[in-house]
N, C-alpha and C. Protein backbone atom coordinates (compact mmCIF):
# COMPACT_ATOMS: atom_id res chain seq x y z
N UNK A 1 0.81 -1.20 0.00
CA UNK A 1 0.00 0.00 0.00
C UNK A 1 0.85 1.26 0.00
N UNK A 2 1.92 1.26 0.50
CA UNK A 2 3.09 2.55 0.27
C UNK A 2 2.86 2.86 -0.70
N UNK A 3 3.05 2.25 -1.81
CA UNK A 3 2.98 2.59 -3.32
C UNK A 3 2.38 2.46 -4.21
N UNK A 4 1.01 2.22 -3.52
CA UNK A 4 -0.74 2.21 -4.41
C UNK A 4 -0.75 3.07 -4.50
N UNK A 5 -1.51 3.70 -5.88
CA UNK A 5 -2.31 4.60 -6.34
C UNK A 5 -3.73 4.54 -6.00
N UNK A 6 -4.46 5.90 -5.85
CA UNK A 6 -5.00 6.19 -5.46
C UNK A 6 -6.42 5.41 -5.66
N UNK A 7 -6.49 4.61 -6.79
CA UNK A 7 -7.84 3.56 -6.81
C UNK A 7 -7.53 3.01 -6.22
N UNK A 8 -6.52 2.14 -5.88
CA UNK A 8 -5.95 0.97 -5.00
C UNK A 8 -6.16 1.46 -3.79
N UNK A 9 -6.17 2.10 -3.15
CA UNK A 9 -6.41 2.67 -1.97
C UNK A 9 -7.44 3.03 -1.76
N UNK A 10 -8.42 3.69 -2.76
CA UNK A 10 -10.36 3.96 -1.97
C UNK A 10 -10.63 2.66 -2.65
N UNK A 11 -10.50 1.89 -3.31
CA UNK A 11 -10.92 0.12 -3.21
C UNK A 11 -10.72 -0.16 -1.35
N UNK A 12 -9.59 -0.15 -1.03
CA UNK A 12 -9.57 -0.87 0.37
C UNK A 12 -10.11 0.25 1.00
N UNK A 13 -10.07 1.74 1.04
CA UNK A 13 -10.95 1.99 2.14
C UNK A 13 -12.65 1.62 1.80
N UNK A 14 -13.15 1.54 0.65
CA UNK A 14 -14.30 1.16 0.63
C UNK A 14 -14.57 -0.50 1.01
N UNK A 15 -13.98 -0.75 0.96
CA UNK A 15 -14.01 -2.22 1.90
C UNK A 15 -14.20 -2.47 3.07
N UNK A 16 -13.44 -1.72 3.83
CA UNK A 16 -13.65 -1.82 5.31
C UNK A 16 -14.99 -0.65 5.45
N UNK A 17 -15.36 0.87 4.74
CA UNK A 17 -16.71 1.41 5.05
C UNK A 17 -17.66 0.37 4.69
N UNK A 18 -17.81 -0.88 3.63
CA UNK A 18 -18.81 -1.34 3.64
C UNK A 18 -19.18 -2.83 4.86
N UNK A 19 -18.02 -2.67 4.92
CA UNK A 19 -17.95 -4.51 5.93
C UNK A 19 -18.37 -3.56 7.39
N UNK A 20 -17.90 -2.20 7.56
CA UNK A 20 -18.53 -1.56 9.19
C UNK A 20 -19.84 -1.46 8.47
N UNK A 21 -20.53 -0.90 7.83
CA UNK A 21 -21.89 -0.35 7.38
C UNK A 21 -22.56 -1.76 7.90
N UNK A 22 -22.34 -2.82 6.93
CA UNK A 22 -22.65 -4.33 7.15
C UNK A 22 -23.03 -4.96 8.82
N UNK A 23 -22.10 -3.84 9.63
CA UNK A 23 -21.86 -4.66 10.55
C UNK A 23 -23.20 -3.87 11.19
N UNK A 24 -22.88 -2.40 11.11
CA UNK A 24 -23.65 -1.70 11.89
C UNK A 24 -24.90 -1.72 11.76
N UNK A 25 -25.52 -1.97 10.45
CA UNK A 25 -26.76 -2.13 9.82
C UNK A 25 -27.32 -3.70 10.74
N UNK A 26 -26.51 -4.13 11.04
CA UNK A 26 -26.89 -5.90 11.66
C UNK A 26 -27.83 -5.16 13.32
N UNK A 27 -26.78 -4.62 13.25
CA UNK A 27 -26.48 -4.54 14.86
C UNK A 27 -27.77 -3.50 15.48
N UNK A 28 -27.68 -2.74 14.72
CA UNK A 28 -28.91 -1.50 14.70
C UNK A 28 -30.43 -2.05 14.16
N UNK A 29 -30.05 -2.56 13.32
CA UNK A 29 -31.65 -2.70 12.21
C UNK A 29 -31.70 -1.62 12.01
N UNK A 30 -30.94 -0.21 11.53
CA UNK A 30 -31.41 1.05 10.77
C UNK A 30 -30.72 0.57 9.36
N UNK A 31 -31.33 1.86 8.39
CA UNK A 31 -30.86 1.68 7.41
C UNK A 31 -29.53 2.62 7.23
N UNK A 32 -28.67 2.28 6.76
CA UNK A 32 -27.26 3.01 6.71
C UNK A 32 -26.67 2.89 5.42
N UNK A 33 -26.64 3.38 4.53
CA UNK A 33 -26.29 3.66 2.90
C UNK A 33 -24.81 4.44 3.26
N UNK A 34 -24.30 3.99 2.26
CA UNK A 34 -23.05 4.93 1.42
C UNK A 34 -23.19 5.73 0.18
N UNK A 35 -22.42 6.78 0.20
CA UNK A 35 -22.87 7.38 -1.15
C UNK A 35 -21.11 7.91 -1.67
N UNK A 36 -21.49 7.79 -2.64
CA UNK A 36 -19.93 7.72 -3.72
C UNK A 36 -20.08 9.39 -4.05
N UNK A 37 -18.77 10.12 -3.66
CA UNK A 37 -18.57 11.60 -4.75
C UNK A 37 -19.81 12.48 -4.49
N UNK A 38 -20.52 12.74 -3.11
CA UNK A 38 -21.46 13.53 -2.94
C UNK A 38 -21.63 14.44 -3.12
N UNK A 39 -22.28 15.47 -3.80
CA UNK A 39 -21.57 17.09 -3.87
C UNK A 39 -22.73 17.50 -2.66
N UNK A 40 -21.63 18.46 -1.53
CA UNK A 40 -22.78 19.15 -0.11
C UNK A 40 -22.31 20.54 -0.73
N UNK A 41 -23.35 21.39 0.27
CA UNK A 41 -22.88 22.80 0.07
C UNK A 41 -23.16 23.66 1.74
N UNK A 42 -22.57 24.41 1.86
CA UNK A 42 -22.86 25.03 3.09
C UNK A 42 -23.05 26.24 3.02
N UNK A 43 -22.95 27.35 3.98
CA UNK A 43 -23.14 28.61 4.34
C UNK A 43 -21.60 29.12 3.58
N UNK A 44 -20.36 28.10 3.69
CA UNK A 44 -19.59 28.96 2.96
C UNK A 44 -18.84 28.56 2.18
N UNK A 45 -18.98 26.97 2.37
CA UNK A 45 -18.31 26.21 1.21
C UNK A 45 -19.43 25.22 0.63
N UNK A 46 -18.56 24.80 -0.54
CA UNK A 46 -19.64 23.56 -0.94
C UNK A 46 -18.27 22.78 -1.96
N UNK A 47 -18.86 21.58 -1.94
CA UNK A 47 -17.63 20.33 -2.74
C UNK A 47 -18.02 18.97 -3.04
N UNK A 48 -17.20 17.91 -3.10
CA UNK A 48 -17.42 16.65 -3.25
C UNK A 48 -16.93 16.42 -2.01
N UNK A 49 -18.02 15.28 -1.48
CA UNK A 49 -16.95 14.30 -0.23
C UNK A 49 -16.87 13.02 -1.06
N UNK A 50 -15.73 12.20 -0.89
CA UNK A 50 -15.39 10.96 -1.37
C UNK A 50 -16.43 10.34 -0.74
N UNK A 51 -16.70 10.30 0.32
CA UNK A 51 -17.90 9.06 0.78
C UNK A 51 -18.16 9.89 1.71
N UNK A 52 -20.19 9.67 1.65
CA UNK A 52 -20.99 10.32 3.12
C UNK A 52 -22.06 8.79 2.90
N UNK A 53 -21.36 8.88 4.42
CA UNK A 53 -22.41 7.88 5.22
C UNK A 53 -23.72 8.00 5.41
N UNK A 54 -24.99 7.84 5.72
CA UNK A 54 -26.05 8.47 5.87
C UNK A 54 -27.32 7.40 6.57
N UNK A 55 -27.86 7.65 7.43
CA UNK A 55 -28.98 7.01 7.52
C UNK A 55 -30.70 7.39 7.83
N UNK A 56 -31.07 6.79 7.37
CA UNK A 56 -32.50 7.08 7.25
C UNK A 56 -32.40 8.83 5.97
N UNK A 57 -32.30 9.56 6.55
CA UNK A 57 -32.03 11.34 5.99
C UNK A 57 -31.21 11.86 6.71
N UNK A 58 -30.63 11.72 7.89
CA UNK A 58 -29.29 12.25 8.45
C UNK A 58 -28.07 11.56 8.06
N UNK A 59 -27.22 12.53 7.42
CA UNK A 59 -25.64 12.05 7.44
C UNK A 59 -25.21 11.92 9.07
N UNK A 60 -24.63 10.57 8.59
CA UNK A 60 -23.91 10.37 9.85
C UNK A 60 -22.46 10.54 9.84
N UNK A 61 -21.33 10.48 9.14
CA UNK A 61 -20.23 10.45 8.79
C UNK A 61 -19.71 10.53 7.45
N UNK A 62 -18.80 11.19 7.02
CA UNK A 62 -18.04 12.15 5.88
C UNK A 62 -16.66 11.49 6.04
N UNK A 63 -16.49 10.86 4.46
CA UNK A 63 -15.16 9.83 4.67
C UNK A 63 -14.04 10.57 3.45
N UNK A 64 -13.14 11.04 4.18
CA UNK A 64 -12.16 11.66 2.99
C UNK A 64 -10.96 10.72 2.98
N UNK A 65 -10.70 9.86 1.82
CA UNK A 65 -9.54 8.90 1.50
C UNK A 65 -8.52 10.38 0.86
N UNK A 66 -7.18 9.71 1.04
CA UNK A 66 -5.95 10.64 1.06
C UNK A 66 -4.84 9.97 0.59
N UNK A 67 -4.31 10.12 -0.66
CA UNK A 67 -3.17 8.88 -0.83
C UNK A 67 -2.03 9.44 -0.13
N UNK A 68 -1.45 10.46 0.56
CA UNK A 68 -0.35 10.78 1.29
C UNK A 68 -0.68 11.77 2.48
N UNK A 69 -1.08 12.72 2.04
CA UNK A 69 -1.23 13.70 3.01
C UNK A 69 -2.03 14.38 3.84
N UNK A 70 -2.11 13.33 5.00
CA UNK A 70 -3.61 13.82 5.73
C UNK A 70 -3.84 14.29 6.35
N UNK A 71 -2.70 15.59 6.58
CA UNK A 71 -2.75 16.99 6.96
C UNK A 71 -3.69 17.75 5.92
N UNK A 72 -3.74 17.81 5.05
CA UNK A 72 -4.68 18.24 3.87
C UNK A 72 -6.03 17.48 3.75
N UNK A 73 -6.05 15.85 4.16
CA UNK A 73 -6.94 15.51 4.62
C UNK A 73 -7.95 15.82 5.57
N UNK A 74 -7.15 16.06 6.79
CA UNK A 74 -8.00 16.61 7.58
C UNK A 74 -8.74 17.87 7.79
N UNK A 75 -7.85 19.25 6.92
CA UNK A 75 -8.68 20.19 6.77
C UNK A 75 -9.27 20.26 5.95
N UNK A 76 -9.55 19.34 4.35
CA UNK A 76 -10.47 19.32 3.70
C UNK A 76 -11.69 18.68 4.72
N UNK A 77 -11.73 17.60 5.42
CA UNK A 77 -12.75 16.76 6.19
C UNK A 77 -13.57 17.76 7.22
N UNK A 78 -12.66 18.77 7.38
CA UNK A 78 -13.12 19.70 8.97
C UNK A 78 -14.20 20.85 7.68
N UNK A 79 -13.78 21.21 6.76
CA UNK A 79 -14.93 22.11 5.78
C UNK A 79 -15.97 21.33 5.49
N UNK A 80 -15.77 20.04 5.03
CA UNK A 80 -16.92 19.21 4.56
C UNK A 80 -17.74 19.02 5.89
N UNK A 81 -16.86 18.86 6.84
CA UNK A 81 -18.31 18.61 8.21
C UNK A 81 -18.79 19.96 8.39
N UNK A 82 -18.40 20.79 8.92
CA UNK A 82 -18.79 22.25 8.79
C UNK A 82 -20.19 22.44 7.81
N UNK A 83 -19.64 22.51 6.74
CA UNK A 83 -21.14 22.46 5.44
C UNK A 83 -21.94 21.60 6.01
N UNK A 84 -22.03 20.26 5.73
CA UNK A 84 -22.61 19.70 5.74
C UNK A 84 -23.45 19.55 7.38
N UNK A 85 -22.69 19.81 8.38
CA UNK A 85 -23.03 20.31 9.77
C UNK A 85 -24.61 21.21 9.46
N UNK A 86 -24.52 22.83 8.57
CA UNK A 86 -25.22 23.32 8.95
C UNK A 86 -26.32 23.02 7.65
N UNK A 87 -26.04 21.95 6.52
CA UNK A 87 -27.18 21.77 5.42
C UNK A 87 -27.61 20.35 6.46
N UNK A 88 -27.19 19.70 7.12
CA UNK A 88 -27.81 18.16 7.76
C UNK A 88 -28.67 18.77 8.65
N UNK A 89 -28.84 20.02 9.61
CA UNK A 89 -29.47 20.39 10.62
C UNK A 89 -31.21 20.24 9.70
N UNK A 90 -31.76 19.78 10.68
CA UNK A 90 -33.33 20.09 10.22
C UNK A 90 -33.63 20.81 11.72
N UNK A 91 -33.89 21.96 11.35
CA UNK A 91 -34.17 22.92 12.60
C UNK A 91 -35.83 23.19 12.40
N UNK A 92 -36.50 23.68 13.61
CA UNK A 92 -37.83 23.62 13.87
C UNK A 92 -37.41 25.66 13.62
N UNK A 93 -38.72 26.28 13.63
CA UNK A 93 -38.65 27.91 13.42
C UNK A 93 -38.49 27.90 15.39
N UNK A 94 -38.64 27.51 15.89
CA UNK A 94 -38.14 27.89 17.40
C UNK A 94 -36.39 27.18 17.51
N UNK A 95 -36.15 26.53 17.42
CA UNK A 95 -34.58 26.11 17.18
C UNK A 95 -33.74 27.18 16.58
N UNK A 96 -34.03 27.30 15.49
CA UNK A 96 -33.94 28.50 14.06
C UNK A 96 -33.52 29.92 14.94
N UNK A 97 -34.80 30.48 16.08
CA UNK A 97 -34.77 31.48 16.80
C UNK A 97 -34.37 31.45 18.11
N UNK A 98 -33.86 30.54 18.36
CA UNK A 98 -33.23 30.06 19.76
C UNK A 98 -32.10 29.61 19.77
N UNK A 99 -31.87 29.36 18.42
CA UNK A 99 -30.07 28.09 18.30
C UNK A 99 -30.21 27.33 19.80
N UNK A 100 -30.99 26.49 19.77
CA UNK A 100 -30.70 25.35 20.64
C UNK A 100 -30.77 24.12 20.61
N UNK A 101 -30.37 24.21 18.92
CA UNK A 101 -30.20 22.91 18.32
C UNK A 101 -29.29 22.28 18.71
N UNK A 102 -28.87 20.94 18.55
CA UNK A 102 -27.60 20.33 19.15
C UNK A 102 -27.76 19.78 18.29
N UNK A 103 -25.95 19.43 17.69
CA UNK A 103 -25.69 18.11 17.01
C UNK A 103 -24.82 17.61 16.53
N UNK A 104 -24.27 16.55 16.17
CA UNK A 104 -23.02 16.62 15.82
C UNK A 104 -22.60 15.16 14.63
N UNK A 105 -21.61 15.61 13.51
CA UNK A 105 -21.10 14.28 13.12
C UNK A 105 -19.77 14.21 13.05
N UNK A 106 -19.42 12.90 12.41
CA UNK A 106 -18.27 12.07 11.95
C UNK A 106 -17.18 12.24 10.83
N UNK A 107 -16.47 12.82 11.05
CA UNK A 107 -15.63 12.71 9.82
C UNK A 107 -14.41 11.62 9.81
N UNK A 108 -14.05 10.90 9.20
CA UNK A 108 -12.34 10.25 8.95
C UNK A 108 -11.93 10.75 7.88
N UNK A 109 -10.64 10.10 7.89
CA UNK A 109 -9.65 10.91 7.12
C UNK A 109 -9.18 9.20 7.35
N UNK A 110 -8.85 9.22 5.74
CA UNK A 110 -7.83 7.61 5.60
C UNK A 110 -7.03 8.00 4.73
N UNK A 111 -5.72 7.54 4.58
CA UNK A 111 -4.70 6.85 3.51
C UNK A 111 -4.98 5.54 3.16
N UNK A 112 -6.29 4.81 4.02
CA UNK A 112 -6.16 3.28 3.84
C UNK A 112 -5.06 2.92 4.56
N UNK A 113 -4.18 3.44 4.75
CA UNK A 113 -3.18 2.36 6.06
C UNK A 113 -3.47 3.34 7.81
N UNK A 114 -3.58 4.74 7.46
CA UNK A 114 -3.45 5.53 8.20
C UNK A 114 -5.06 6.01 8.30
N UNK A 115 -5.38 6.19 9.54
CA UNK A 115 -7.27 5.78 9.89
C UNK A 115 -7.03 7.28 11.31
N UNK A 116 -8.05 7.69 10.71
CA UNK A 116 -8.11 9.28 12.02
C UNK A 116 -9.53 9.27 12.27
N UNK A 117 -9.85 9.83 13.02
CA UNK A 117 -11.39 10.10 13.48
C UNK A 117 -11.68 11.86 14.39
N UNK A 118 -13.07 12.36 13.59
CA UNK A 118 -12.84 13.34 13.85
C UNK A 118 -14.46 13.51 14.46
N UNK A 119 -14.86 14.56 15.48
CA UNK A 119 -15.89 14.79 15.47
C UNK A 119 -16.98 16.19 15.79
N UNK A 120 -17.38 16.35 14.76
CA UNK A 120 -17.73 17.98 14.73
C UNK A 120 -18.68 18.03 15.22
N UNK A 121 -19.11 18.76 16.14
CA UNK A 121 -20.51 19.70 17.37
C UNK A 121 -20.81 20.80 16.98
N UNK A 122 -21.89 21.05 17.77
CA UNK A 122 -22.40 22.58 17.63
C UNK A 122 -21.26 23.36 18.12
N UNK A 123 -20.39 22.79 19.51
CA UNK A 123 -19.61 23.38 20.55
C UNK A 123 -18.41 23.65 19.97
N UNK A 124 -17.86 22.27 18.43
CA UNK A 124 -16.67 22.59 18.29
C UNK A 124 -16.05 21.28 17.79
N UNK A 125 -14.39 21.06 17.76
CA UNK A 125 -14.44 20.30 16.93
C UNK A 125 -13.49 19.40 17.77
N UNK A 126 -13.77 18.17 17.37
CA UNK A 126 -12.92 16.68 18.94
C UNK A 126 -12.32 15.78 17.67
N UNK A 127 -10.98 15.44 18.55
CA UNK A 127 -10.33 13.92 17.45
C UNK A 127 -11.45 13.10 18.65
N UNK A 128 -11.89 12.30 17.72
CA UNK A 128 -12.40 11.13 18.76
C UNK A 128 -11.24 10.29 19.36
N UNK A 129 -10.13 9.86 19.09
CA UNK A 129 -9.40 9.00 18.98
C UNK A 129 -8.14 9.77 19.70
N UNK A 130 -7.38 9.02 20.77
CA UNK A 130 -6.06 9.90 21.19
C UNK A 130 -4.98 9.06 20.50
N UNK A 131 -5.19 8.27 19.58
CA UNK A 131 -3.79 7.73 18.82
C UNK A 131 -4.11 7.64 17.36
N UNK A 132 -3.42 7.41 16.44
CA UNK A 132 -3.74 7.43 14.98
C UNK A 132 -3.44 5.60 14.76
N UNK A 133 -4.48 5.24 14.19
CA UNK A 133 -5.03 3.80 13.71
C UNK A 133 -4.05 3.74 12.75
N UNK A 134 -3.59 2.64 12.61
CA UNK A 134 -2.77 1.76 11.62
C UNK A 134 -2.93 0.83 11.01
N UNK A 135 -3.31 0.23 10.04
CA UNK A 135 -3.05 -1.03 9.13
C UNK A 135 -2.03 -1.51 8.69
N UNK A 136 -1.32 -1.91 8.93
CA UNK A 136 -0.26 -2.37 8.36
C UNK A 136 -0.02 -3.14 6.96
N UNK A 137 -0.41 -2.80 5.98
CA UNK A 137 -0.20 -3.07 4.66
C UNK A 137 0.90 -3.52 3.62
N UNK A 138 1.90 -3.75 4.12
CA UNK A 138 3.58 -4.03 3.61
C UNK A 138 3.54 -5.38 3.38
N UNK A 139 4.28 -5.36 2.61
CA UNK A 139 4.30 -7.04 1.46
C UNK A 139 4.78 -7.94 2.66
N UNK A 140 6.31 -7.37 3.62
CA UNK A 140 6.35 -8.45 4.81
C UNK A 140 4.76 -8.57 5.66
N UNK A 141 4.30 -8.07 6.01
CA UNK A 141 3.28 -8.36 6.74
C UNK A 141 2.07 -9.40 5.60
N UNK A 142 2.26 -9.45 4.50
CA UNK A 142 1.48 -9.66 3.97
C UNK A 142 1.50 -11.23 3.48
N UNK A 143 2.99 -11.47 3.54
CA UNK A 143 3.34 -12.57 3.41
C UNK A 143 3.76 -13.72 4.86
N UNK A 144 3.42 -12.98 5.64
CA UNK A 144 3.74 -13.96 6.90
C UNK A 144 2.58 -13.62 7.84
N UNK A 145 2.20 -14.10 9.16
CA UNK A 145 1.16 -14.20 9.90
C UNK A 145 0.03 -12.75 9.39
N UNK A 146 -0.95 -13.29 9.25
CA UNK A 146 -2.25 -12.16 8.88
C UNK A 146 -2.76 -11.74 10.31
N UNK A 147 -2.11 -12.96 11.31
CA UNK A 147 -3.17 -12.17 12.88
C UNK A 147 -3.12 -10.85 12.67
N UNK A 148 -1.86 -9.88 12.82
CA UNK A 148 -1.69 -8.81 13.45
C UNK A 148 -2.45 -7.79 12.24
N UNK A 149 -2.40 -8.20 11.04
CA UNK A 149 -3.38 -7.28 10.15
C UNK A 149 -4.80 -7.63 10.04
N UNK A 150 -5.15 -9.03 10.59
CA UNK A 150 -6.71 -8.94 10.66
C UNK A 150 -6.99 -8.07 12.16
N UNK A 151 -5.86 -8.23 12.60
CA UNK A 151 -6.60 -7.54 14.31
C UNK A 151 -6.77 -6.17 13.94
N UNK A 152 -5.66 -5.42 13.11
CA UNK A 152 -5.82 -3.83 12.93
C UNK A 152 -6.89 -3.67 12.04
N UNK A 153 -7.19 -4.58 10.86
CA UNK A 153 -8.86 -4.23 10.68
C UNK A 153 -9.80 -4.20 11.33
N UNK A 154 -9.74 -5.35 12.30
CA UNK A 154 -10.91 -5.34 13.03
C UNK A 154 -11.12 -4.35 13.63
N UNK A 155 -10.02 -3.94 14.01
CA UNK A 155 -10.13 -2.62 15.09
C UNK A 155 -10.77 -1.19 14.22
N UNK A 156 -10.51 -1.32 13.58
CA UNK A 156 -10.69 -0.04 12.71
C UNK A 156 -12.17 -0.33 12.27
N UNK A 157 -12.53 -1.70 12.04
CA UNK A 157 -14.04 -1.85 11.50
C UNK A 157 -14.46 -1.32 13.07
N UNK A 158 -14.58 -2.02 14.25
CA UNK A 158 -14.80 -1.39 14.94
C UNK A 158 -15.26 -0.11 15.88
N UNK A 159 -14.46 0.68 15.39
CA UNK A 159 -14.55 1.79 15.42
C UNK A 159 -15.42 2.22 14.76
N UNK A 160 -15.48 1.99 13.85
CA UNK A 160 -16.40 2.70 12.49
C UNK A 160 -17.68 2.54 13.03
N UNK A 161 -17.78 0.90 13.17
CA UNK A 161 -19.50 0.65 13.40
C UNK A 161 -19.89 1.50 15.15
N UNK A 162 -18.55 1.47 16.12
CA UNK A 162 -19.33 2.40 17.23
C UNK A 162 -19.27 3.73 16.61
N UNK A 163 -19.48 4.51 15.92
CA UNK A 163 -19.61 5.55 15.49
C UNK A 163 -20.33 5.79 14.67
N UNK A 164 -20.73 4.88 13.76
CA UNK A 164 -22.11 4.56 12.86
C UNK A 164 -23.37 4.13 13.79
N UNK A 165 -22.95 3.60 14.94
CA UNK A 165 -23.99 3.10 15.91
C UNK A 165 -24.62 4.02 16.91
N UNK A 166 -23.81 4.72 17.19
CA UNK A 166 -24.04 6.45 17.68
C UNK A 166 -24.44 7.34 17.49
N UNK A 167 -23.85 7.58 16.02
CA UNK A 167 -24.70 8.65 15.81
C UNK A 167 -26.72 7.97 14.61
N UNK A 168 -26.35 6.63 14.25
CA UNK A 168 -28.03 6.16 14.57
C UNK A 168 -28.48 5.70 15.04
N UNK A 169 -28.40 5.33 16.27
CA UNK A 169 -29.11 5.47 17.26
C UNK A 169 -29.73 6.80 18.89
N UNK A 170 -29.04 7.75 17.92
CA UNK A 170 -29.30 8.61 19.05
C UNK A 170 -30.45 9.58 19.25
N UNK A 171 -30.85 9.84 19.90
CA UNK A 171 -32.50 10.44 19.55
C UNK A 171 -32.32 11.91 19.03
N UNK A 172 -33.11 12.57 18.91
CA UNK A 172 -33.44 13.95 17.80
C UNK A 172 -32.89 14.75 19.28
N UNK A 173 -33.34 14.82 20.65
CA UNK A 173 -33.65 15.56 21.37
C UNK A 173 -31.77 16.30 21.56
N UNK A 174 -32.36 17.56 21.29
CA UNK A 174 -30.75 18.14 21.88
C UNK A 174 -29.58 18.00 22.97
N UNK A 175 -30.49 17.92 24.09
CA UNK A 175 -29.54 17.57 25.46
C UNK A 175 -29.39 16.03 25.34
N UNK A 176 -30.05 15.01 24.54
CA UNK A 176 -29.20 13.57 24.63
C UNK A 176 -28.59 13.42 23.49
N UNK A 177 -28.06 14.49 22.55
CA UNK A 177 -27.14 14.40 21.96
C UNK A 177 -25.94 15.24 22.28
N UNK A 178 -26.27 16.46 23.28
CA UNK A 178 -24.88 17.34 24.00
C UNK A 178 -24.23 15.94 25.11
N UNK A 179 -25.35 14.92 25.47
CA UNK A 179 -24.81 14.54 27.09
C UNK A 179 -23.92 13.36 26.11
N UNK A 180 -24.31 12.95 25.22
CA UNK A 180 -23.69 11.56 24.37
C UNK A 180 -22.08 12.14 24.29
N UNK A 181 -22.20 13.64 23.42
CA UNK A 181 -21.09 14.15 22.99
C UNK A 181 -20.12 13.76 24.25
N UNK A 182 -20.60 14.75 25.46
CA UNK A 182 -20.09 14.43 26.54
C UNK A 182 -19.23 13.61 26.95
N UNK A 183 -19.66 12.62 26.89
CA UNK A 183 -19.76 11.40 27.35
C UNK A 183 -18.20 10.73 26.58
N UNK A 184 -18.52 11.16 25.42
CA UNK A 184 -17.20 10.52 24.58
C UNK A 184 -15.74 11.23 24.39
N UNK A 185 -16.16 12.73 24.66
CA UNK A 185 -15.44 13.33 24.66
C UNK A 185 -14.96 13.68 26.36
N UNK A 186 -15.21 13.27 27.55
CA UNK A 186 -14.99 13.08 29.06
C UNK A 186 -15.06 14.11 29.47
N UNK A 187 -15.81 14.87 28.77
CA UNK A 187 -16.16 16.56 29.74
C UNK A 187 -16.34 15.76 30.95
C-alpha cells in the first residue's frame, strides 16, 4: 500500500466502510447507505466528499480517502463537516430562533493504512481518537502471519461501526445528543 495509487487505496478503504456499514446495519436494524462523490454545500463552502455515510435522511459520517497527506486531509474533512453540519441540521422555526439545536457528526480521514477520526458539534471540533489507527499493509506483513493485520482491521471496522452506531441510534432531542457528545469526549 506505500505505493498504491490512489484507486488501489479507496478500493480498500471502501471495503472496510462497507464490511462496518454491514456490521452496523446488523447490529442496529437502521438503514445506513453509502454514497460515492457527494456534492454538499454550506453557508460557505460547498464540494465533493469521497464518501458520506447516511442514515434514514441524516448524514452520519463524511469519509475523505488521502493517498499521502492527511494533513490536507483533515482540513479538507473539517470544511466538509462544517457544510454539511449546517445543510444536515433540520431545525424547527423555534430552534432556528433560539439556536438550541444540538448536534453533531463524523468525519475520517484515511490513507487506507493511516485511519483518524474526527468529530464535529455545535460546541466545536474533537479527534475522537487519542492515537492514529494503523493497518499495516507491507508485502512483509502480507506474506507472513495475517493475525496482526486482521486484528488492525478489526479494530478499525470497529470503530467505524461504534460511530455509525451512535450517531443512529441517538435520539433527535438536543440535550441527549450534547450529554452523548459528553460522554465521549470526558467533559
Amino acid at each position: 500500500m506505500t505505493d498504491a495509487n490512489e484507486a488501489t487505496r479507496c478500493t480498500f478503504i471502501e471495503s472496510i466502510l462497507h464490511a462496518s456499514i454491514a456490521v452496523a446495519r446488523r447490529e442496529t436494524n437502521k438503514e445506513i447507505d453509502i454514497k460515492y462523490r457527494r456534492d454538499i454545500s454550506g453557508e460557505e463552502t460547498s464540494g465533493r466528499v469521497d464518501y458520506a455515510i447516511s442514515g434514514m435522511e441524516d448524514l452520519l459520517c463524511i469519509t475523505e480517502g488521502k493517498p499521502r497527506n492527511i494533513k490536507i486531509g483533515y482540513l479538507q474533512n473539517i470544511k466538509q463537516l462544517e457544510s454539511s453540519f449546517h445543510t444536515n441540521k433540520k431545525r424547527t422555526a423555534d430552534q432556528a430562533f433560539n439556536d438550541d439545536g444540538y448536534d453533531y457528526l463524523y468525519g475520517i480521514v484515511s490513507t487506507g493504512v493511516d485511519w483518524h477520526f474526527i468529530m464535529f458539534t455545535s460546541d466545536g471540533l474533537y479527534c475522537t481518537s487519542k492515537t492514529e489507527y494503523q493497518i499495516d499493509l507491507t508485502k512483509k506483513v502480507l506474506r507472513g502471519s495475517r493475525e496482526n493485520l486482521r486484528d488492525s482491521i478489526k479494530q478499525i471496522i470497529g470503530i467505524i461501526v461504534g460511530l455509525l452506531k451512535d450517531r443512529a441510534m441517538t435520539c433527535d432531542e438536543p440535550e441527549n445528543k450534547r450529554r452523548r457528545v459528553q460522554e465521549k469526549i470526558g467533559k
